[in-house]
Structures are given as C-alpha cells and as structure tokens.
C-alpha atoms as a PDB file:
ATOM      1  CA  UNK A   1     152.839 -90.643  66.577  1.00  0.00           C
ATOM      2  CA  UNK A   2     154.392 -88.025  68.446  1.00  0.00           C
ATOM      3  CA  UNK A   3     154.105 -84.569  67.762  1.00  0.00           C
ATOM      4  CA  UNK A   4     157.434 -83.815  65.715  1.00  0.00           C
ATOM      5  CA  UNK A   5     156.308 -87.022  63.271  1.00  0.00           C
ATOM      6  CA  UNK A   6     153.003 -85.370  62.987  1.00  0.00           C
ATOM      7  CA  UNK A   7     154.119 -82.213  62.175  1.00  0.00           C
ATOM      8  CA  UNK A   8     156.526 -83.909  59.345  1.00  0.00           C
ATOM      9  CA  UNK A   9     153.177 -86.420  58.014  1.00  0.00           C
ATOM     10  CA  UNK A  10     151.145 -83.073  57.453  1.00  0.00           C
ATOM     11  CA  UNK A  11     154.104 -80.867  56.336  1.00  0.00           C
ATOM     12  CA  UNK A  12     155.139 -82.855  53.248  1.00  0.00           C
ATOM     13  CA  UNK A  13     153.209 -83.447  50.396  1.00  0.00           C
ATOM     14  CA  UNK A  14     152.410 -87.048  49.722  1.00  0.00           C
ATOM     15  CA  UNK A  15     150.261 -88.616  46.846  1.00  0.00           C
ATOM     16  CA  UNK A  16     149.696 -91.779  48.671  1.00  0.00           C
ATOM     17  CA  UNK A  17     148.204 -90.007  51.413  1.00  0.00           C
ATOM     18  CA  UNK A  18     146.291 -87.720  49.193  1.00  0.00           C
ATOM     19  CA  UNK A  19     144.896 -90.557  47.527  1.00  0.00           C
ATOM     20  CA  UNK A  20     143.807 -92.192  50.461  1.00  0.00           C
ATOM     21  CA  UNK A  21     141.788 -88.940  52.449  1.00  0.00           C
ATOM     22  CA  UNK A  22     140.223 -88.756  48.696  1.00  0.00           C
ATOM     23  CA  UNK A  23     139.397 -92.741  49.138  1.00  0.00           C
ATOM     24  CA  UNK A  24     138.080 -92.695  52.424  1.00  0.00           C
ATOM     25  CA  UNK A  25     135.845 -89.346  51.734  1.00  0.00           C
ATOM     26  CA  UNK A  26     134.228 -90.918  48.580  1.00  0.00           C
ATOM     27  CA  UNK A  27     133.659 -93.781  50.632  1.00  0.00           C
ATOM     28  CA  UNK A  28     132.192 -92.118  53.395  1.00  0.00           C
ATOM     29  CA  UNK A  29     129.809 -89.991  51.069  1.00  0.00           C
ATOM     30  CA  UNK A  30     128.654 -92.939  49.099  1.00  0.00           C
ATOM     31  CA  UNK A  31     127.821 -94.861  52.474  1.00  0.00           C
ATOM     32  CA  UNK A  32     125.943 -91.750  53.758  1.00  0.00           C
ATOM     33  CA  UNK A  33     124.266 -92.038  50.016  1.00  0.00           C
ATOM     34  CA  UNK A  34     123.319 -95.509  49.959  1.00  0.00           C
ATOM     35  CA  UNK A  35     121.844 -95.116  53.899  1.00  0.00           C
ATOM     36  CA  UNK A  36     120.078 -92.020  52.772  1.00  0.00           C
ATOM     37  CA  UNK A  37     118.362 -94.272  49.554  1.00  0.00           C
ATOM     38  CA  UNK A  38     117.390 -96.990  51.879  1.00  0.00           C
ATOM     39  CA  UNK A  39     115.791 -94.555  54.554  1.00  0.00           C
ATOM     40  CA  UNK A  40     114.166 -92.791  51.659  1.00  0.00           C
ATOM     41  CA  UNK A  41     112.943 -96.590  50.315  1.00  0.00           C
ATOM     42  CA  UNK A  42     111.372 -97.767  53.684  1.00  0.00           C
ATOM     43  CA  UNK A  43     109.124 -94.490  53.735  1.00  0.00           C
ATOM     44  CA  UNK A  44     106.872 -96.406  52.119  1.00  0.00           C
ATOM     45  CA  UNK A  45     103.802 -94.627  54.080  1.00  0.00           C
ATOM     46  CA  UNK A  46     105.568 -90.742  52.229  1.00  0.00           C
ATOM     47  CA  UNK A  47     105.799 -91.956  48.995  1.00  0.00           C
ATOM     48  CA  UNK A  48     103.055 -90.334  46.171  1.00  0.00           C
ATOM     49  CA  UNK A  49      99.867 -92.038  45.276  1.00  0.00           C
ATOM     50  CA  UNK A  50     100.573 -92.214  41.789  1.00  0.00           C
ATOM     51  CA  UNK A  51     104.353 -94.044  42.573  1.00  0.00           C
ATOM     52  CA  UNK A  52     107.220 -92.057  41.140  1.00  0.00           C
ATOM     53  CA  UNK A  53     108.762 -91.841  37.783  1.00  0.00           C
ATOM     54  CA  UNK A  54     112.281 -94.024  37.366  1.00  0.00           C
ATOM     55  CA  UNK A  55     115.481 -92.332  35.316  1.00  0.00           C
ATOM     56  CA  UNK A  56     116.787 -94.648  32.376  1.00  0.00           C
ATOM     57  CA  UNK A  57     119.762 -96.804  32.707  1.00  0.00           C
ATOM     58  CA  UNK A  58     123.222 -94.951  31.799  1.00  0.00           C
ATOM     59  CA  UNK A  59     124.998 -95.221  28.716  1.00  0.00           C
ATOM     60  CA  UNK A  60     126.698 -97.945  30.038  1.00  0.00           C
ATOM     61  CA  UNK A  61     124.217-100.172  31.906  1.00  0.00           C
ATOM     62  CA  UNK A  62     123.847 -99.336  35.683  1.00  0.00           C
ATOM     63  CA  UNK A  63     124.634-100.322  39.159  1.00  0.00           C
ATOM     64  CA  UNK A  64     121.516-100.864  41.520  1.00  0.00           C
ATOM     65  CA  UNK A  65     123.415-100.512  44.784  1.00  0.00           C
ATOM     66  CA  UNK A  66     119.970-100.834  46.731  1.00  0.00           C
ATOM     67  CA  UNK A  67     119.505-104.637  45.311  1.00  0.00           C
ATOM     68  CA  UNK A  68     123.593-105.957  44.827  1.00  0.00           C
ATOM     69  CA  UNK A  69     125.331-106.982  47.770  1.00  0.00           C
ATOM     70  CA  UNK A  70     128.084-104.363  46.565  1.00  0.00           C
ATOM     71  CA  UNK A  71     129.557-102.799  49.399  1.00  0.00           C
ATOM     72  CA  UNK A  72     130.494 -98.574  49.060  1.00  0.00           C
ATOM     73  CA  UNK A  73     134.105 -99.732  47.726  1.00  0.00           C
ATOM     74  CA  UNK A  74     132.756-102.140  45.280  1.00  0.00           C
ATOM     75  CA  UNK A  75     130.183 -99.149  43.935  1.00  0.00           C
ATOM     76  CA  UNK A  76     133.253 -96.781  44.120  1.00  0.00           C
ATOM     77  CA  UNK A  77     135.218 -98.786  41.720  1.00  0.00           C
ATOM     78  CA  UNK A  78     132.455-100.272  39.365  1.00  0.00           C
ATOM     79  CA  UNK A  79     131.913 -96.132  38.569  1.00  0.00           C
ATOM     80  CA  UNK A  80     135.795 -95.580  38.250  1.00  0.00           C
ATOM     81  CA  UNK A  81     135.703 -98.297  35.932  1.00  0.00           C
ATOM     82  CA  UNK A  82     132.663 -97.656  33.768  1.00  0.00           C
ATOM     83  CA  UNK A  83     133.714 -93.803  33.654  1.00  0.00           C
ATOM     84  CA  UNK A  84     136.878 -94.854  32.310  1.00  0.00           C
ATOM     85  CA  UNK A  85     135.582 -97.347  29.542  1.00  0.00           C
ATOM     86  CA  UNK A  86     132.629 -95.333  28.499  1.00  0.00           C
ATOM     87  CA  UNK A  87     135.309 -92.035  27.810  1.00  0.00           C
ATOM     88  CA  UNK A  88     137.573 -94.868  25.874  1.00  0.00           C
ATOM     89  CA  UNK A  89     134.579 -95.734  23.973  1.00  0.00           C
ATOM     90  CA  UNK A  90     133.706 -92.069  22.930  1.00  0.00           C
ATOM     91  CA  UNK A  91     137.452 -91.340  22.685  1.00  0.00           C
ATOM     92  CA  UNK A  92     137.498 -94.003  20.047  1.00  0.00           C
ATOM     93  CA  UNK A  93     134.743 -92.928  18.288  1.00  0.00           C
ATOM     94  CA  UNK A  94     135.714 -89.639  18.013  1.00  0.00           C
ATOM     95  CA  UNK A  95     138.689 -90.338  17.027  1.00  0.00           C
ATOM     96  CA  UNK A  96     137.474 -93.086  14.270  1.00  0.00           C
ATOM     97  CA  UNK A  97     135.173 -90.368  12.971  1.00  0.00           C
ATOM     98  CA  UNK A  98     138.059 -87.790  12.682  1.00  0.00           C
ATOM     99  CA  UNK A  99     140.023 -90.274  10.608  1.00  0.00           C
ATOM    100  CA  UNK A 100     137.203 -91.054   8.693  1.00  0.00           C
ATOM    101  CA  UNK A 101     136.659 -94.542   9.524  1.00  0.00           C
ATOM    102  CA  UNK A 102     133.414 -94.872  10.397  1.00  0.00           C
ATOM    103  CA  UNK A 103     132.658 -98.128   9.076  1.00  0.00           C
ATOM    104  CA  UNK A 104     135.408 -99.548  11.025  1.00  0.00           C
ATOM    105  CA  UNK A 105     133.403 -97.803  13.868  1.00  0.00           C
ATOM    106  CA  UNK A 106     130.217 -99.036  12.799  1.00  0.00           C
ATOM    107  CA  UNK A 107     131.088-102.537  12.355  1.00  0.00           C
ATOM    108  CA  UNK A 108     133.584-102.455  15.852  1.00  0.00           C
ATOM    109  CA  UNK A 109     129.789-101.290  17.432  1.00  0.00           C
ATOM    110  CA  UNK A 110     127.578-103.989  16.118  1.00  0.00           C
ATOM    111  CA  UNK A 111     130.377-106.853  16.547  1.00  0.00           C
ATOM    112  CA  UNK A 112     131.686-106.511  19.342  1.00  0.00           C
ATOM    113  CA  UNK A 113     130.115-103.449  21.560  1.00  0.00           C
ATOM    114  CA  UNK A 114     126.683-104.329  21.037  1.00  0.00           C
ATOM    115  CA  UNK A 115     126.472-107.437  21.931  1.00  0.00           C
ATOM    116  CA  UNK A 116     128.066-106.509  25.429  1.00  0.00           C
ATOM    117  CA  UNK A 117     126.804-103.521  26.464  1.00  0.00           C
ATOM    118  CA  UNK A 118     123.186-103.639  24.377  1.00  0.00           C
ATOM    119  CA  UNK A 119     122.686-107.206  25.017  1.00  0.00           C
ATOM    120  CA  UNK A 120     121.800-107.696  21.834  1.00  0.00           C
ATOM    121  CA  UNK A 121     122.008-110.577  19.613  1.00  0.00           C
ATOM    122  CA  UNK A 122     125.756-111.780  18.092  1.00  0.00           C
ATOM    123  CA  UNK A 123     125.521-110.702  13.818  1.00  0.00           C
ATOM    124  CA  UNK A 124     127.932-113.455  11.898  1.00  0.00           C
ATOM    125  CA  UNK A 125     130.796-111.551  10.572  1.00  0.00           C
ATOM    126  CA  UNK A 126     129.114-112.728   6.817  1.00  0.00           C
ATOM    127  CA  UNK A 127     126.170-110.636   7.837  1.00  0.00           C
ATOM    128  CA  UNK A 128     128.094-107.398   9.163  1.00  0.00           C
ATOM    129  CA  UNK A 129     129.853-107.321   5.400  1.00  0.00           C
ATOM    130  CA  UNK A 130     126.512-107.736   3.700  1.00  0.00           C
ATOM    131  CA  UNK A 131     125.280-104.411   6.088  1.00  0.00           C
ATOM    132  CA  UNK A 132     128.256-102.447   5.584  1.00  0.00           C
ATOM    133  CA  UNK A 133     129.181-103.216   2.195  1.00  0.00           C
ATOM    134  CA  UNK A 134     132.733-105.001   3.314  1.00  0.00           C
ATOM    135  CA  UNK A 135     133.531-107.092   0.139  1.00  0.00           C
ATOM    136  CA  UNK A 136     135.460-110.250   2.499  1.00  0.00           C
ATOM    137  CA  UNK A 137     135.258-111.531   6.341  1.00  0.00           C
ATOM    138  CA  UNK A 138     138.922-110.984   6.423  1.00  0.00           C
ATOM    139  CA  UNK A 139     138.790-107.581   5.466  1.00  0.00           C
ATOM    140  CA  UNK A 140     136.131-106.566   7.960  1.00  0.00           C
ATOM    141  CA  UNK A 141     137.764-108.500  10.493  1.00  0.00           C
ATOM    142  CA  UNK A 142     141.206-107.031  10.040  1.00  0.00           C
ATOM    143  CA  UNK A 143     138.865-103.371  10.116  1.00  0.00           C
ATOM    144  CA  UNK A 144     137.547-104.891  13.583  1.00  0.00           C
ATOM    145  CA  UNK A 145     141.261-105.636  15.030  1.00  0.00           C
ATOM    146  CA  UNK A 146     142.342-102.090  13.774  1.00  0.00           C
ATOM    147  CA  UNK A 147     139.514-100.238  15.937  1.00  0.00           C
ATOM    148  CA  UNK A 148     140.423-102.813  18.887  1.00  0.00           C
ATOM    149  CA  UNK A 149     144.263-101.433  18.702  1.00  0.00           C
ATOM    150  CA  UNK A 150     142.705 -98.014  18.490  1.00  0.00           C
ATOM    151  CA  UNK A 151     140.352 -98.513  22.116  1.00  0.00           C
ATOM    152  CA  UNK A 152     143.470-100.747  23.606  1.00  0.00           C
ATOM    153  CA  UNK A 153     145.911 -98.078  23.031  1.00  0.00           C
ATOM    154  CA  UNK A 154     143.339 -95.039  24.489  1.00  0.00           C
ATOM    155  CA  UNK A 155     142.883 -96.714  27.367  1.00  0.00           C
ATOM    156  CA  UNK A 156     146.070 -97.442  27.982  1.00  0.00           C
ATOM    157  CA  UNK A 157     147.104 -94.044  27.723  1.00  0.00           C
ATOM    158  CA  UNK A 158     143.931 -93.124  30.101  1.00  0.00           C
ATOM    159  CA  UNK A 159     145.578 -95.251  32.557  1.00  0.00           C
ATOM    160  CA  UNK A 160     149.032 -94.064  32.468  1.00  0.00           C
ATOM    161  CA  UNK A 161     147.277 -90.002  33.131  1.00  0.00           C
ATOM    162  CA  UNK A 162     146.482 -91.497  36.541  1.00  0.00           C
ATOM    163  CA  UNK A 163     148.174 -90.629  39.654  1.00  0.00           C
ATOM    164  CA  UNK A 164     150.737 -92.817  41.056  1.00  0.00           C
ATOM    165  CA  UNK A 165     151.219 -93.602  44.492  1.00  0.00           C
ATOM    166  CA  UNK A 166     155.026 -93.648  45.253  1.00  0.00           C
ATOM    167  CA  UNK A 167     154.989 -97.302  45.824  1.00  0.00           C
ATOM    168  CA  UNK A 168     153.552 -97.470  42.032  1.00  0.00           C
ATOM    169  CA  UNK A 169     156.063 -98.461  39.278  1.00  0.00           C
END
C-alpha cells in the first residue's frame, strides 16, 4: 500500500475492518489465555498440597479448551454461540413468564431443553401431561410448538441486532 491508500484505509470508517481488528484481538487474547492455562497446568511442582478447588460447569455446559483439540477460533465461536442461545433461552422465559405461560415454559424445559442441555432422560409426552395437568398430547404438544415459535423468533431477531459487514446481505 502506498501512503495516500493508507491514509484513505485508516481515514474511513469501515465495519468490515472493525470487525476484523476486534477478531484478531479476541483471538490473540484467548491464545495468550489458553498458553497462560497450560504454563499454569505443567507447574505441577507450584501447585498446593491439598490440590485446588474446581468452578461448576456454566449454565450451559462448558468448553474445556485445555483437553479439545479446539483451536482459539473454534473457542471464540463456541462462546459467541452459547452466549447467544443461553440469552434466547432466558429471553424466552422471561418473556413466557410475562405472558403468563409458564406451563408452556415448563413443559418446553422438561421436553425438549432438558434433555439437551441437562442430559437428562427423554419424559413421553403422556407423562409431561400427567405432571403438568395438560388434559391431551395434542394440546401439550401444540403448547410445545408455540414456545418453539417464541425461542425461533428471539433468536432470530438476536441475529438480525448483529453487525453487518458490507459484503453482508
């Protein structure tokens, strides 16, 4: 680049560009991070007598960058990601609560959240009504579909907040 073009790439303000110092910082920091962790790991001869204490998982089940072959990117956007489905989640909620359809929230959780996130074991539909008090399977699953809609259309519109680059549509 000569120095004119330079002068014009630093004078104008440009998202794509913005995005990408913002990209290559994160990047850099969560390299220096994981290289940090791993120094801190192999000072084996440092560490307390009595071991150390471990922080429970997140809300959303965690990442252990130290034992995945995930590279810094890969960690980058497995956090984007999470952060963007666990505020969808609590969006919903709150918003299910507000409307005061908490059963629909309820029965949303044990069907279909639960089983992903909590790993826990798959209820029959037959079983959720008996628990919630749902007289039919079509009614509770046409509640189900309704808060589905509901998380579908919230993260949608989380998605459409984002910056664009200008090469975006």
């Amino acid at each position: 680049m000569n120095g004119e073009t330079m002068k014009t790439f630093m004078a104008k303000p440009n998202v794509a560009r913005v995005v990408f110092l913002y990209w290559q910082l994160l990047t850099t920091a969560l390299k220096r991070f994981v290289s940090n962790v791993e120094r801190d790991k192999n000072g084996e001869k440092r560490a307390p007598e009595k071991g150390s204490i471990s922080l429970p998982p997140t809300e959303s089940g965690d990442l252990d960058l130290l034992s995945s072959e995930a590279t810094p990117e890969q960690a980058l956007i497995y956090a984007w990601i999470t952060g963007l489905l666990d505020h969808a989640i609590r969006e919903t909620e709150k918003q299910l609560g507000d409307a005061g359809m908490k059963v629909h929230w309820q029965m949303f959780h044990r069907k279909v959240l639960a089983p992903i996130l909590e790993d826990a074991e798959d209820v029959p539909l037959r079983e959720i009504c008996r628990i919630y008090g749902v007289e039919d399977e079509t009614q509770a699953s046409n509640m189900i579909v309704t808060v589905k809609r509901r998380f579908r259309r919230i993260l949608k519109q989380q998605l459409r907040e984002l910056p664009r680059t200008e090469g975006a549509a």
